[in-house]
PDB file of N, CA and C in Angstrom:
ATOM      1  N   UNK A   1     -33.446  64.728   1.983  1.00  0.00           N
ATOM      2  CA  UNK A   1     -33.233  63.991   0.763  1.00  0.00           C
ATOM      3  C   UNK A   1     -33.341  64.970  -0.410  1.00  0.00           C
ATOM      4  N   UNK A   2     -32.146  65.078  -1.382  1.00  0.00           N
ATOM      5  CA  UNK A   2     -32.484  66.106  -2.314  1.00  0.00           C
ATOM      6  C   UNK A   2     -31.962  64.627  -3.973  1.00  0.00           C
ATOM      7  N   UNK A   3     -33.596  65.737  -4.166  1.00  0.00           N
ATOM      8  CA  UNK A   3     -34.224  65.294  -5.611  1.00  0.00           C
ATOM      9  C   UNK A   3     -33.020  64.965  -6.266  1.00  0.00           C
ATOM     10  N   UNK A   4     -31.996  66.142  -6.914  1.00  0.00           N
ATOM     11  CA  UNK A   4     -31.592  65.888  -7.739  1.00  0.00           C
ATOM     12  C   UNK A   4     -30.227  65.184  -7.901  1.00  0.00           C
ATOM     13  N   UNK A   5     -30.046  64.449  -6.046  1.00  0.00           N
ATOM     14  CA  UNK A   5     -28.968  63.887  -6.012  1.00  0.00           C
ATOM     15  C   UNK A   5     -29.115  62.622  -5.824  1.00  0.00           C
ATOM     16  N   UNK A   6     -30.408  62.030  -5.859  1.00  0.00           N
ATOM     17  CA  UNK A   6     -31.134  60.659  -6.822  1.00  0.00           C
ATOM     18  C   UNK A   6     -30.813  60.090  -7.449  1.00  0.00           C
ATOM     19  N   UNK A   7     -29.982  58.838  -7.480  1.00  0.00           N
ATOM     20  CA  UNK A   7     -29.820  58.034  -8.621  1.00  0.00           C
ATOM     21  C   UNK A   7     -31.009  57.255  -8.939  1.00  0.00           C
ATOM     22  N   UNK A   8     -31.527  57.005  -9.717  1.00  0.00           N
ATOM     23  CA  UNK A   8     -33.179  56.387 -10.509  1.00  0.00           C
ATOM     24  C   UNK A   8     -31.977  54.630 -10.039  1.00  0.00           C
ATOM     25  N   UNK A   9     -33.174  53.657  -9.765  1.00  0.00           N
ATOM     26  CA  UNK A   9     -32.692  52.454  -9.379  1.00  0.00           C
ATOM     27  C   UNK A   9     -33.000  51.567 -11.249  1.00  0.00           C
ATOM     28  N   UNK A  10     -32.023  51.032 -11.761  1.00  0.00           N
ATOM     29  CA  UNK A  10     -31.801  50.604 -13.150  1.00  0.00           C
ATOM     30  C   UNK A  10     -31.415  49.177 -12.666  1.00  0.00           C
ATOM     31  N   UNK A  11     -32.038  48.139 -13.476  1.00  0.00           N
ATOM     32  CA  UNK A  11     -32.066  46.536 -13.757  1.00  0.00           C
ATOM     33  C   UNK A  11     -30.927  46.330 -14.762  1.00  0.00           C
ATOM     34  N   UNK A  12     -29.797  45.509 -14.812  1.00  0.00           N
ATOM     35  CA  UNK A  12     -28.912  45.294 -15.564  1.00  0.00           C
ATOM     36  C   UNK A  12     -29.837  45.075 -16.831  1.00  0.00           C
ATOM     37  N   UNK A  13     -31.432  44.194 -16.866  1.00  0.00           N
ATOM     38  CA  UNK A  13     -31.467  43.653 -18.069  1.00  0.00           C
ATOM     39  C   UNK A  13     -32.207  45.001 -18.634  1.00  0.00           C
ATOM     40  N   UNK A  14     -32.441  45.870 -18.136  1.00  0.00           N
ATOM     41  CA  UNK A  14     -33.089  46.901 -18.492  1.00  0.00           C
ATOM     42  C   UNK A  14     -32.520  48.582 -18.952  1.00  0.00           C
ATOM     43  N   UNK A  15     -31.164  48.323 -18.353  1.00  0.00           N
ATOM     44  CA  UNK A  15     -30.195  49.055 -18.930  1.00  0.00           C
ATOM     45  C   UNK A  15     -29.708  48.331 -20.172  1.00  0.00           C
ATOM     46  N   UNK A  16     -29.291  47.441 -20.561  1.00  0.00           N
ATOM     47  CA  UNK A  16     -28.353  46.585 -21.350  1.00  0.00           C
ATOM     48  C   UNK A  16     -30.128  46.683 -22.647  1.00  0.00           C
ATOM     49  N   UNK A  17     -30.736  46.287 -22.311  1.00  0.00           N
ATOM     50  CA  UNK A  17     -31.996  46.033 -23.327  1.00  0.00           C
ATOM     51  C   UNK A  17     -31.797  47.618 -23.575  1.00  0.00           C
ATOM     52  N   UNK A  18     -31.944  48.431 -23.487  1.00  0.00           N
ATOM     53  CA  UNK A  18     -32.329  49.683 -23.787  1.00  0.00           C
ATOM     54  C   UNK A  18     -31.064  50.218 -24.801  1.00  0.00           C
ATOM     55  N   UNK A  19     -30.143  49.927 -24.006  1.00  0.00           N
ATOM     56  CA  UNK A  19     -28.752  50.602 -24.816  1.00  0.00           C
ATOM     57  C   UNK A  19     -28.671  49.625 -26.012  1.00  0.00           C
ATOM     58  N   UNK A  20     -28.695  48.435 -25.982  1.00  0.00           N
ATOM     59  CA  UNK A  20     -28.888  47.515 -27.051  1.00  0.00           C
ATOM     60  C   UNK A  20     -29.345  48.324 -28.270  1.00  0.00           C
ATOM     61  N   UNK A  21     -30.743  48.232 -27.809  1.00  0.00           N
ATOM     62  CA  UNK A  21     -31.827  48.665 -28.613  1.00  0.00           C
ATOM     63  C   UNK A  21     -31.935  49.910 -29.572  1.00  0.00           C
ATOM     64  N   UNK A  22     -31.354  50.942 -28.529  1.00  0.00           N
ATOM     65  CA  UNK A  22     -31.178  52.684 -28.692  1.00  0.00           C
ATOM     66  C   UNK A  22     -29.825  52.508 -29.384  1.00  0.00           C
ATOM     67  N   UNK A  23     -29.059  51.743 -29.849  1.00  0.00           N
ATOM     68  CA  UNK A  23     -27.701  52.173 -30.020  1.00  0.00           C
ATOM     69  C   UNK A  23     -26.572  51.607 -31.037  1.00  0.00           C
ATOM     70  N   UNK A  24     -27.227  50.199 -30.628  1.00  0.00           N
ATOM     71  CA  UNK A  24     -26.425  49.079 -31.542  1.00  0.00           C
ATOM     72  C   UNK A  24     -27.845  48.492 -32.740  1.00  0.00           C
ATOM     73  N   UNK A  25     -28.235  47.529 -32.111  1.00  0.00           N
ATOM     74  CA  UNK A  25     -29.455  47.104 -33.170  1.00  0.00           C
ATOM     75  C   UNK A  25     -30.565  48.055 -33.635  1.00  0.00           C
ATOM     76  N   UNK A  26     -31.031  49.110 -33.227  1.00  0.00           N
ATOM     77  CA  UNK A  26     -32.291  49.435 -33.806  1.00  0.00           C
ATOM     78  C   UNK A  26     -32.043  50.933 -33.353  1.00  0.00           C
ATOM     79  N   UNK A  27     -30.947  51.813 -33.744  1.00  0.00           N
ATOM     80  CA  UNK A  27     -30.967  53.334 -33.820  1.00  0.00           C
ATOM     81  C   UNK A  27     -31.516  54.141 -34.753  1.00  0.00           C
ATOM     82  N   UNK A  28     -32.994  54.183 -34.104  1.00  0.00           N
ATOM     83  CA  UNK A  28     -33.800  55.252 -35.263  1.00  0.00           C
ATOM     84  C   UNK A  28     -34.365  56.186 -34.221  1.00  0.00           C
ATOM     85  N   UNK A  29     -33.857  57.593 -35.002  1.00  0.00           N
ATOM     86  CA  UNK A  29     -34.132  58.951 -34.373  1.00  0.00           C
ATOM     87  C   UNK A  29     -34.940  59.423 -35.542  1.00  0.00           C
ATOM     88  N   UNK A  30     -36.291  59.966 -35.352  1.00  0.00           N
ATOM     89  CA  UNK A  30     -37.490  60.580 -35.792  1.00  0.00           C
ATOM     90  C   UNK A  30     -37.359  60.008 -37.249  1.00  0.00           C
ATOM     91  N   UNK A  31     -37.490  58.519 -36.971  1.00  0.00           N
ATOM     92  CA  UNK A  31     -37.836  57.916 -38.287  1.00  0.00           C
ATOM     93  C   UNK A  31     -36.635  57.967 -39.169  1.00  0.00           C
ATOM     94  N   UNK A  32     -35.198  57.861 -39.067  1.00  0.00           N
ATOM     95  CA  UNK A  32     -34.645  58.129 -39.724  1.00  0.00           C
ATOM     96  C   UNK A  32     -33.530  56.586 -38.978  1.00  0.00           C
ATOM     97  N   UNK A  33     -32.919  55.456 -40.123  1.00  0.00           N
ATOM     98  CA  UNK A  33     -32.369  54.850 -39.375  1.00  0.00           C
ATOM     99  C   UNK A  33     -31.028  54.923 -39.039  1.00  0.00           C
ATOM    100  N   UNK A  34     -30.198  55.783 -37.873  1.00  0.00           N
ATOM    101  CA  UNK A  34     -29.009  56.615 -37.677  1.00  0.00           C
ATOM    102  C   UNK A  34     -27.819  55.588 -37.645  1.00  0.00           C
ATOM    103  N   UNK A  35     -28.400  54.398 -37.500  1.00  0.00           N
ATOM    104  CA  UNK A  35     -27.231  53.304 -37.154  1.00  0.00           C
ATOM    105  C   UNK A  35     -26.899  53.113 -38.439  1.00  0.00           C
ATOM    106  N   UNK A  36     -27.904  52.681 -39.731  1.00  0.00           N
ATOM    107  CA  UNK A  36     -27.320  52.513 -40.826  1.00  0.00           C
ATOM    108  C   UNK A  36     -26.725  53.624 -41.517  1.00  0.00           C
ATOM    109  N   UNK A  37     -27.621  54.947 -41.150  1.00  0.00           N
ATOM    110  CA  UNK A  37     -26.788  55.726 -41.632  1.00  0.00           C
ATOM    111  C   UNK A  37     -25.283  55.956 -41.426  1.00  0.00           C
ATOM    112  N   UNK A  38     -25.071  56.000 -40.469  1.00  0.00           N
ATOM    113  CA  UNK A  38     -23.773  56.397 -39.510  1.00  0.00           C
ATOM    114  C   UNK A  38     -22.570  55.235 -40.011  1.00  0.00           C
ATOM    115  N   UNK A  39     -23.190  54.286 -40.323  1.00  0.00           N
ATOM    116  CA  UNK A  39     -22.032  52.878 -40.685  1.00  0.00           C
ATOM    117  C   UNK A  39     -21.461  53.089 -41.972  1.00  0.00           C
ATOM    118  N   UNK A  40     -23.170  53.614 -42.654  1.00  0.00           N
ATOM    119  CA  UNK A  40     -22.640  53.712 -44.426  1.00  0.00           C
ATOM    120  C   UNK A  40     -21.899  54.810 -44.487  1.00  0.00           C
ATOM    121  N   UNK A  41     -21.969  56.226 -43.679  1.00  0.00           N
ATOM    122  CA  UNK A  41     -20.535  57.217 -43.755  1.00  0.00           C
ATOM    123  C   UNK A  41     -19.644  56.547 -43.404  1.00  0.00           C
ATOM    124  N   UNK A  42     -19.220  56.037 -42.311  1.00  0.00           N
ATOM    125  CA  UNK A  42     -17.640  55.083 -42.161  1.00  0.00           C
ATOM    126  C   UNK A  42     -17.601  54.522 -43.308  1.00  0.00           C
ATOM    127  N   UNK A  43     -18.832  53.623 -43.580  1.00  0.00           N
ATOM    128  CA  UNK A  43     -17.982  52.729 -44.719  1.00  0.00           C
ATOM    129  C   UNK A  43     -17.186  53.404 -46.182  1.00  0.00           C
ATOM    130  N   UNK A  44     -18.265  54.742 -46.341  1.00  0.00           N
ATOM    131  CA  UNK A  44     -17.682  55.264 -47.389  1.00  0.00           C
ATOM    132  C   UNK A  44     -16.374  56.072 -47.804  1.00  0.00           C
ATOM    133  N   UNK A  45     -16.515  56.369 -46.424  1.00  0.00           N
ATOM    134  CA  UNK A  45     -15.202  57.363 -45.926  1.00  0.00           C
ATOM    135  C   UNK A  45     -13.715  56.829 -45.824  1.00  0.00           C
ATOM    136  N   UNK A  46     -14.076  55.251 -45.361  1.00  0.00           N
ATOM    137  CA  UNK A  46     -13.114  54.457 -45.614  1.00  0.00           C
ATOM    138  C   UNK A  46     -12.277  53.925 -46.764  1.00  0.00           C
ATOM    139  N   UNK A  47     -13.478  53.844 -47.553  1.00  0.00           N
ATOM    140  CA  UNK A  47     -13.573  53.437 -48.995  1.00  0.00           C
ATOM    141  C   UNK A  47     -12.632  54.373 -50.035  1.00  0.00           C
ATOM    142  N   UNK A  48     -12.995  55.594 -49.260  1.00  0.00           N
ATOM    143  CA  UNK A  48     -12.157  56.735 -50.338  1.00  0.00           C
ATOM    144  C   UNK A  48     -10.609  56.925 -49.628  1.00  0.00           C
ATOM    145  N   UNK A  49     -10.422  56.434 -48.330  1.00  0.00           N
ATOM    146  CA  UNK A  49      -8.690  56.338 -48.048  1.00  0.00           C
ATOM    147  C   UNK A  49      -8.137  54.851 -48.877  1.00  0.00           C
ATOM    148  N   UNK A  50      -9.191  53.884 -49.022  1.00  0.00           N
ATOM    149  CA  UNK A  50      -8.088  52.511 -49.517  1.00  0.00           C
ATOM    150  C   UNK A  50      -9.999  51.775 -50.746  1.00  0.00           C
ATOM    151  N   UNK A  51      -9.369  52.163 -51.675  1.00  0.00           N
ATOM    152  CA  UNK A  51     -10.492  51.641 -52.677  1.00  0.00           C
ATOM    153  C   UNK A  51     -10.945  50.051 -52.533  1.00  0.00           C
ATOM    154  N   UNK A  52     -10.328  49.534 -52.301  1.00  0.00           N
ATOM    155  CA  UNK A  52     -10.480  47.934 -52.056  1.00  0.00           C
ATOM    156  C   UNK A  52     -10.901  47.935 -51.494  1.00  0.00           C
ATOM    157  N   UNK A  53     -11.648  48.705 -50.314  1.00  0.00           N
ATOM    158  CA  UNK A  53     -12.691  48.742 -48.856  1.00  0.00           C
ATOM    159  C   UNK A  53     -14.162  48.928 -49.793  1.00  0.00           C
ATOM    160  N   UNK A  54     -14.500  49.416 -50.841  1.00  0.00           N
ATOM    161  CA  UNK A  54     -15.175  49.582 -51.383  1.00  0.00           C
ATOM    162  C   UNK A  54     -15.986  48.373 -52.063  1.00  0.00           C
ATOM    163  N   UNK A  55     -15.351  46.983 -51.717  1.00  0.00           N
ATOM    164  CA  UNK A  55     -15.727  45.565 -51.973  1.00  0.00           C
ATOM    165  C   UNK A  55     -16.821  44.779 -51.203  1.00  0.00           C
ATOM    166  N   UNK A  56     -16.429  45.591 -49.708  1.00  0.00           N
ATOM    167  CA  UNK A  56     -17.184  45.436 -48.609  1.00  0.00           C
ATOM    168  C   UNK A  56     -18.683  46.197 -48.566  1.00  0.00           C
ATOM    169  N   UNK A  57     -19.873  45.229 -48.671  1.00  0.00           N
ATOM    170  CA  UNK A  57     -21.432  45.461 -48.595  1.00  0.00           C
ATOM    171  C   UNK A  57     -21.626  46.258 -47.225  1.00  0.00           C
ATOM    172  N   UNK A  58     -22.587  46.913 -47.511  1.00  0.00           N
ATOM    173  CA  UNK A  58     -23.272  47.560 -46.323  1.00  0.00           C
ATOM    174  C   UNK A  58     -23.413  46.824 -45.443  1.00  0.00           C
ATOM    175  N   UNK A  59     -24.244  45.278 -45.922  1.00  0.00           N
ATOM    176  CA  UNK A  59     -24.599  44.483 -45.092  1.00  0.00           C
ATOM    177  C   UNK A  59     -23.580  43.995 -44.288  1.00  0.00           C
ATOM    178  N   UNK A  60     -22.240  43.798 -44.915  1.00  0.00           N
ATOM    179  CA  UNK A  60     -21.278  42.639 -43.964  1.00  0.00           C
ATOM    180  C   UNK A  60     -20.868  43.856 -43.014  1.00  0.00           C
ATOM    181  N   UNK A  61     -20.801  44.937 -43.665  1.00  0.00           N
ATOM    182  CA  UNK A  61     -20.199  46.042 -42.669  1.00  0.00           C
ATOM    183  C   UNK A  61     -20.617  46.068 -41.575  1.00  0.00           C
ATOM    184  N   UNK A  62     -22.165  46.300 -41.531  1.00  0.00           N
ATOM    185  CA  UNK A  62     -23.045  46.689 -40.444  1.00  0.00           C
ATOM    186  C   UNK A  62     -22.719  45.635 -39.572  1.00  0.00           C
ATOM    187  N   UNK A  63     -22.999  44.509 -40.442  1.00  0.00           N
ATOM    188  CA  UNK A  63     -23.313  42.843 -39.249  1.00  0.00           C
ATOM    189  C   UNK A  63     -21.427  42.942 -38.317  1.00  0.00           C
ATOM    190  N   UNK A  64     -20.667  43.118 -38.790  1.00  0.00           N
ATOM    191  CA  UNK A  64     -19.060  43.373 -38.235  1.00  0.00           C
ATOM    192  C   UNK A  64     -19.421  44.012 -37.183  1.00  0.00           C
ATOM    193  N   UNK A  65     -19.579  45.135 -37.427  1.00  0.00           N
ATOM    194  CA  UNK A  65     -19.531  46.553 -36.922  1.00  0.00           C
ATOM    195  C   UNK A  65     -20.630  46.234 -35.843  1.00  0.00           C
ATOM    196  N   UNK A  66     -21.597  45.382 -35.481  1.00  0.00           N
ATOM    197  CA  UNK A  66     -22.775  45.813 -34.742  1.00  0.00           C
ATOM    198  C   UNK A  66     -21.420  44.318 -33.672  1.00  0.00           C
ATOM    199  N   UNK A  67     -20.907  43.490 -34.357  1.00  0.00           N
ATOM    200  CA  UNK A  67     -20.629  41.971 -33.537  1.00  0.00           C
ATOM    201  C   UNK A  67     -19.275  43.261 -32.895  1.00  0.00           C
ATOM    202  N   UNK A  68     -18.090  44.531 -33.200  1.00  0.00           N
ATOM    203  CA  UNK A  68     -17.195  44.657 -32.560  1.00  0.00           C
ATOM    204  C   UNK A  68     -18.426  45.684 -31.691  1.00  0.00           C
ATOM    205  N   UNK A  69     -19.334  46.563 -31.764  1.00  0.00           N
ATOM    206  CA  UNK A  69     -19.854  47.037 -31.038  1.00  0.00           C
ATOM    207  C   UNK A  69     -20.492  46.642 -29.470  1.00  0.00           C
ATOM    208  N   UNK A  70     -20.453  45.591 -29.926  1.00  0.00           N
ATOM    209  CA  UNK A  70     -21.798  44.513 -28.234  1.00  0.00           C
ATOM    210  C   UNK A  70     -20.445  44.148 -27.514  1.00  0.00           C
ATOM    211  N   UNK A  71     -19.037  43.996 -28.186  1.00  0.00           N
ATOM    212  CA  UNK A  71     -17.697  43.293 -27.545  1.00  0.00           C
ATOM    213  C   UNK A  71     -17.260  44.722 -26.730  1.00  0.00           C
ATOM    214  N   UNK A  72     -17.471  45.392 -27.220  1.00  0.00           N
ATOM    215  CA  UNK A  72     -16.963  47.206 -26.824  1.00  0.00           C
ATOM    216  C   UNK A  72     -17.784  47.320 -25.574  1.00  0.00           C
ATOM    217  N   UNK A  73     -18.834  47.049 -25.854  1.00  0.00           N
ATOM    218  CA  UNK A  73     -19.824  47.209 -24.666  1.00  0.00           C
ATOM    219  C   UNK A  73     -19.453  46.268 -23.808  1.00  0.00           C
ATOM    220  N   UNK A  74     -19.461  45.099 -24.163  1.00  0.00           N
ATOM    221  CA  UNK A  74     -18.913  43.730 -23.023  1.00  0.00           C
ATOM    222  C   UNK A  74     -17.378  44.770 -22.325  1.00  0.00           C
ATOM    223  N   UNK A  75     -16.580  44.832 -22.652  1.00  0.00           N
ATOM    224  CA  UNK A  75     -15.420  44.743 -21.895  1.00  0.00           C
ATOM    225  C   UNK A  75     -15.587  46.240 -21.117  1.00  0.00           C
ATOM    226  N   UNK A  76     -16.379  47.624 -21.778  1.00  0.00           N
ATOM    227  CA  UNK A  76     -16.468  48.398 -21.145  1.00  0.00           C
ATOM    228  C   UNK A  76     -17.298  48.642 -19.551  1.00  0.00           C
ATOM    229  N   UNK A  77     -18.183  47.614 -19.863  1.00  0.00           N
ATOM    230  CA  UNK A  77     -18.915  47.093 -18.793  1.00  0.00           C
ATOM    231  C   UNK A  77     -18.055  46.124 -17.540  1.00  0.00           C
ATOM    232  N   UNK A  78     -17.137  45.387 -17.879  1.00  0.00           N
ATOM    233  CA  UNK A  78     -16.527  44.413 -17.368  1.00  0.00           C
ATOM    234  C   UNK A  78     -15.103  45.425 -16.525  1.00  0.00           C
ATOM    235  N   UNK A  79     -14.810  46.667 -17.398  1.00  0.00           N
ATOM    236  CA  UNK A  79     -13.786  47.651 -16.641  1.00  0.00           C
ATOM    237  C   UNK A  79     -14.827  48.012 -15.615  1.00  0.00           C
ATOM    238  N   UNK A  80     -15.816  48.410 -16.027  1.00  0.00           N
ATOM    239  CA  UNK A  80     -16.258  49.310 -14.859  1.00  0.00           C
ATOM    240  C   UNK A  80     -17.253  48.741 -13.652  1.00  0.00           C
ATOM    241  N   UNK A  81     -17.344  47.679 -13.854  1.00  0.00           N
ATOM    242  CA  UNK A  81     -17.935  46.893 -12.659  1.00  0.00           C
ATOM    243  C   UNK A  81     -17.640  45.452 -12.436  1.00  0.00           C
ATOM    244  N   UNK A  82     -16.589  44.701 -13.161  1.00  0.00           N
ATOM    245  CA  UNK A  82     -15.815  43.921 -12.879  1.00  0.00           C
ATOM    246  C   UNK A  82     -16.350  42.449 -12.913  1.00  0.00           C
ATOM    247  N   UNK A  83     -16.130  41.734 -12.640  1.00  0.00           N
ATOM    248  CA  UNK A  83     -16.205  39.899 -13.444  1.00  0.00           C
ATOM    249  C   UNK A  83     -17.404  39.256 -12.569  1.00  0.00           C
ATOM    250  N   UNK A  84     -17.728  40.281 -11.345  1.00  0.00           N
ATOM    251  CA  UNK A  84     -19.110  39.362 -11.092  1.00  0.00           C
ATOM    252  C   UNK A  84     -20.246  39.441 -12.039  1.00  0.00           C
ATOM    253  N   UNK A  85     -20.510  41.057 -12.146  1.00  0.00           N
ATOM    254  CA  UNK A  85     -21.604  41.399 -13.388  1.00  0.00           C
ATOM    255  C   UNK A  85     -21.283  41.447 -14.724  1.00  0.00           C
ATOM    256  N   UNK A  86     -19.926  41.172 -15.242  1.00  0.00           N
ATOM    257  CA  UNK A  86     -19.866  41.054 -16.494  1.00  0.00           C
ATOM    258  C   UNK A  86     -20.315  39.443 -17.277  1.00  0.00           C
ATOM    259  N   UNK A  87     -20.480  38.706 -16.157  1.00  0.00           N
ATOM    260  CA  UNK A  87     -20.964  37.462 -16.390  1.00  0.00           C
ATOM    261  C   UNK A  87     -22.721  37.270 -16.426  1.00  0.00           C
ATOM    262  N   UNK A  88     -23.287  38.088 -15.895  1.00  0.00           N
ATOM    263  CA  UNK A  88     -24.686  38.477 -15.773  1.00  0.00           C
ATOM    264  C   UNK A  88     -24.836  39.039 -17.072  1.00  0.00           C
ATOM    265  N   UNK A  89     -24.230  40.041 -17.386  1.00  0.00           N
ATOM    266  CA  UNK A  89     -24.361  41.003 -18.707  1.00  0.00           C
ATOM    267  C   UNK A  89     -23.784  40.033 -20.060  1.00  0.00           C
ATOM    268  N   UNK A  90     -23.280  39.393 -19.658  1.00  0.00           N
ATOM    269  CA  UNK A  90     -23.016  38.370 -21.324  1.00  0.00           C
ATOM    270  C   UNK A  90     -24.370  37.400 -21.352  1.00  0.00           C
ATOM    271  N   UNK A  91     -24.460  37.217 -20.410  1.00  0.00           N
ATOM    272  CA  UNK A  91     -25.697  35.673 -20.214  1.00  0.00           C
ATOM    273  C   UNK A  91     -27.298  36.604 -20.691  1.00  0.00           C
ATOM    274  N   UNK A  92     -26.983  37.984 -20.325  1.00  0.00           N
ATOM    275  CA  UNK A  92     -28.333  38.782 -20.863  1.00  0.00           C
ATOM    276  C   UNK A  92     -28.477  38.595 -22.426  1.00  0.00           C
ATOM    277  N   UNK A  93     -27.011  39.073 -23.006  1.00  0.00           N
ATOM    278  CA  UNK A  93     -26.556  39.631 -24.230  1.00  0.00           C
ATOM    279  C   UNK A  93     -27.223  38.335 -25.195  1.00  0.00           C
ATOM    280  N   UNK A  94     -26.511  37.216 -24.669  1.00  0.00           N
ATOM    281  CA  UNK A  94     -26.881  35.702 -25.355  1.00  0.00           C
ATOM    282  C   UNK A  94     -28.640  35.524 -25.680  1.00  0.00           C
ATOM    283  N   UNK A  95     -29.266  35.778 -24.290  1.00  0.00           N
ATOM    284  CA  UNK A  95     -30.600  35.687 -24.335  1.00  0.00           C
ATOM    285  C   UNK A  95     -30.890  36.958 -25.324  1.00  0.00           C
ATOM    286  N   UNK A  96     -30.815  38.133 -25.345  1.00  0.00           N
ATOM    287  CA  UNK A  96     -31.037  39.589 -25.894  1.00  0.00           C
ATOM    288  C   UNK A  96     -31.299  39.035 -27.250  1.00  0.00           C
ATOM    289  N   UNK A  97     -30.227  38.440 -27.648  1.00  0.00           N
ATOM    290  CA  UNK A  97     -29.571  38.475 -29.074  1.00  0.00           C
ATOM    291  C   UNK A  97     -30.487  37.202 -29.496  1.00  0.00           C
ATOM    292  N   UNK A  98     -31.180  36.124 -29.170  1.00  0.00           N
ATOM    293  CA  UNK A  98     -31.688  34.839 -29.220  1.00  0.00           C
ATOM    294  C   UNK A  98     -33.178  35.815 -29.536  1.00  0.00           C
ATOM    295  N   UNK A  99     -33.617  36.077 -28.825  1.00  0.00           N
ATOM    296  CA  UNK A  99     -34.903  37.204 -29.122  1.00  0.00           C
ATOM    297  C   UNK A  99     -35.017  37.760 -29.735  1.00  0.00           C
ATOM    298  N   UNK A 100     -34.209  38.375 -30.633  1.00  0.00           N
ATOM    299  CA  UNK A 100     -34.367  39.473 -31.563  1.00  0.00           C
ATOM    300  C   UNK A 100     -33.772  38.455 -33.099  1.00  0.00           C
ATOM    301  N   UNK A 101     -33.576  37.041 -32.534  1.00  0.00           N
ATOM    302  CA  UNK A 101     -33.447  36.333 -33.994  1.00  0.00           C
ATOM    303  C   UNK A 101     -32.225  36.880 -34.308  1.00  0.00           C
ATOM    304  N   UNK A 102     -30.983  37.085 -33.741  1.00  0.00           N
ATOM    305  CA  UNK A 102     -30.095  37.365 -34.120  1.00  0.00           C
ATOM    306  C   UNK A 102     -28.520  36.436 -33.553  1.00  0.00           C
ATOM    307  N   UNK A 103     -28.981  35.324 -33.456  1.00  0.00           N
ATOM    308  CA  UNK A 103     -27.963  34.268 -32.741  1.00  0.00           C
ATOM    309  C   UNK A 103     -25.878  34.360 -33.558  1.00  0.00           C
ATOM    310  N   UNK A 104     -25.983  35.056 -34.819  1.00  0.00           N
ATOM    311  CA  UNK A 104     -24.907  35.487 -35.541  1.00  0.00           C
ATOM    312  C   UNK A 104     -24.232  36.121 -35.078  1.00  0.00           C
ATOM    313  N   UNK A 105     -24.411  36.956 -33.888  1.00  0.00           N
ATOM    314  CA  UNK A 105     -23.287  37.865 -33.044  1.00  0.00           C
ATOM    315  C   UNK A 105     -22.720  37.536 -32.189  1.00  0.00           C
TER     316      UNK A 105
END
């Protein structure tokens, strides 16, 4: 048996909670929050190809941007392991999202 050809055994709700967490809702690297950061460069960057983008709040941006992000994840999940577990992984997402007080996505 070699070590490093080990796959570590991962829980759908424990992969999906983690990437959630680390990626979409709550990306903070050494105290710094990277998700908002990272949205407000798109948003601004956008802003300076078409000025009328510049109407659009941080806030509605983010809340968009986090609802096409979890859909990105849904269907990328659903290519790569197909309609039995993509039905497990939405029914997580629903509960995920109910917990964190965020029923809007």
């Amino acid at each position: 048996m070699n070590f490093f050809n080990r796959k570590p055994k991962v829980t759908l709700d424990g992969f999906c909670h983690d990437f959630y967490d680390k990626n979409i809702l709550h990306a903070v690297i050494s105290g710094i929050d990277a998700g908002s950061l990272f949205l407000d460069t798109i948003r601004k960057s956008v802003a300076e190809v078409d000025p009328s983008f510049a109407n659009v709040t941080s806030q509605l941006f983010e809340a968009e941007m986090s609802v096409l992000r979890f859909e990105v994840f849904g269907l990328a999940w659903l290519h790569q392991l197909g309609d039995k577990r993509a039905a497990e992984q939405s029914a997580f997402k629903k509960r995920y999202l109910e917990e964190q007080e965020r029923p809007d996505i």
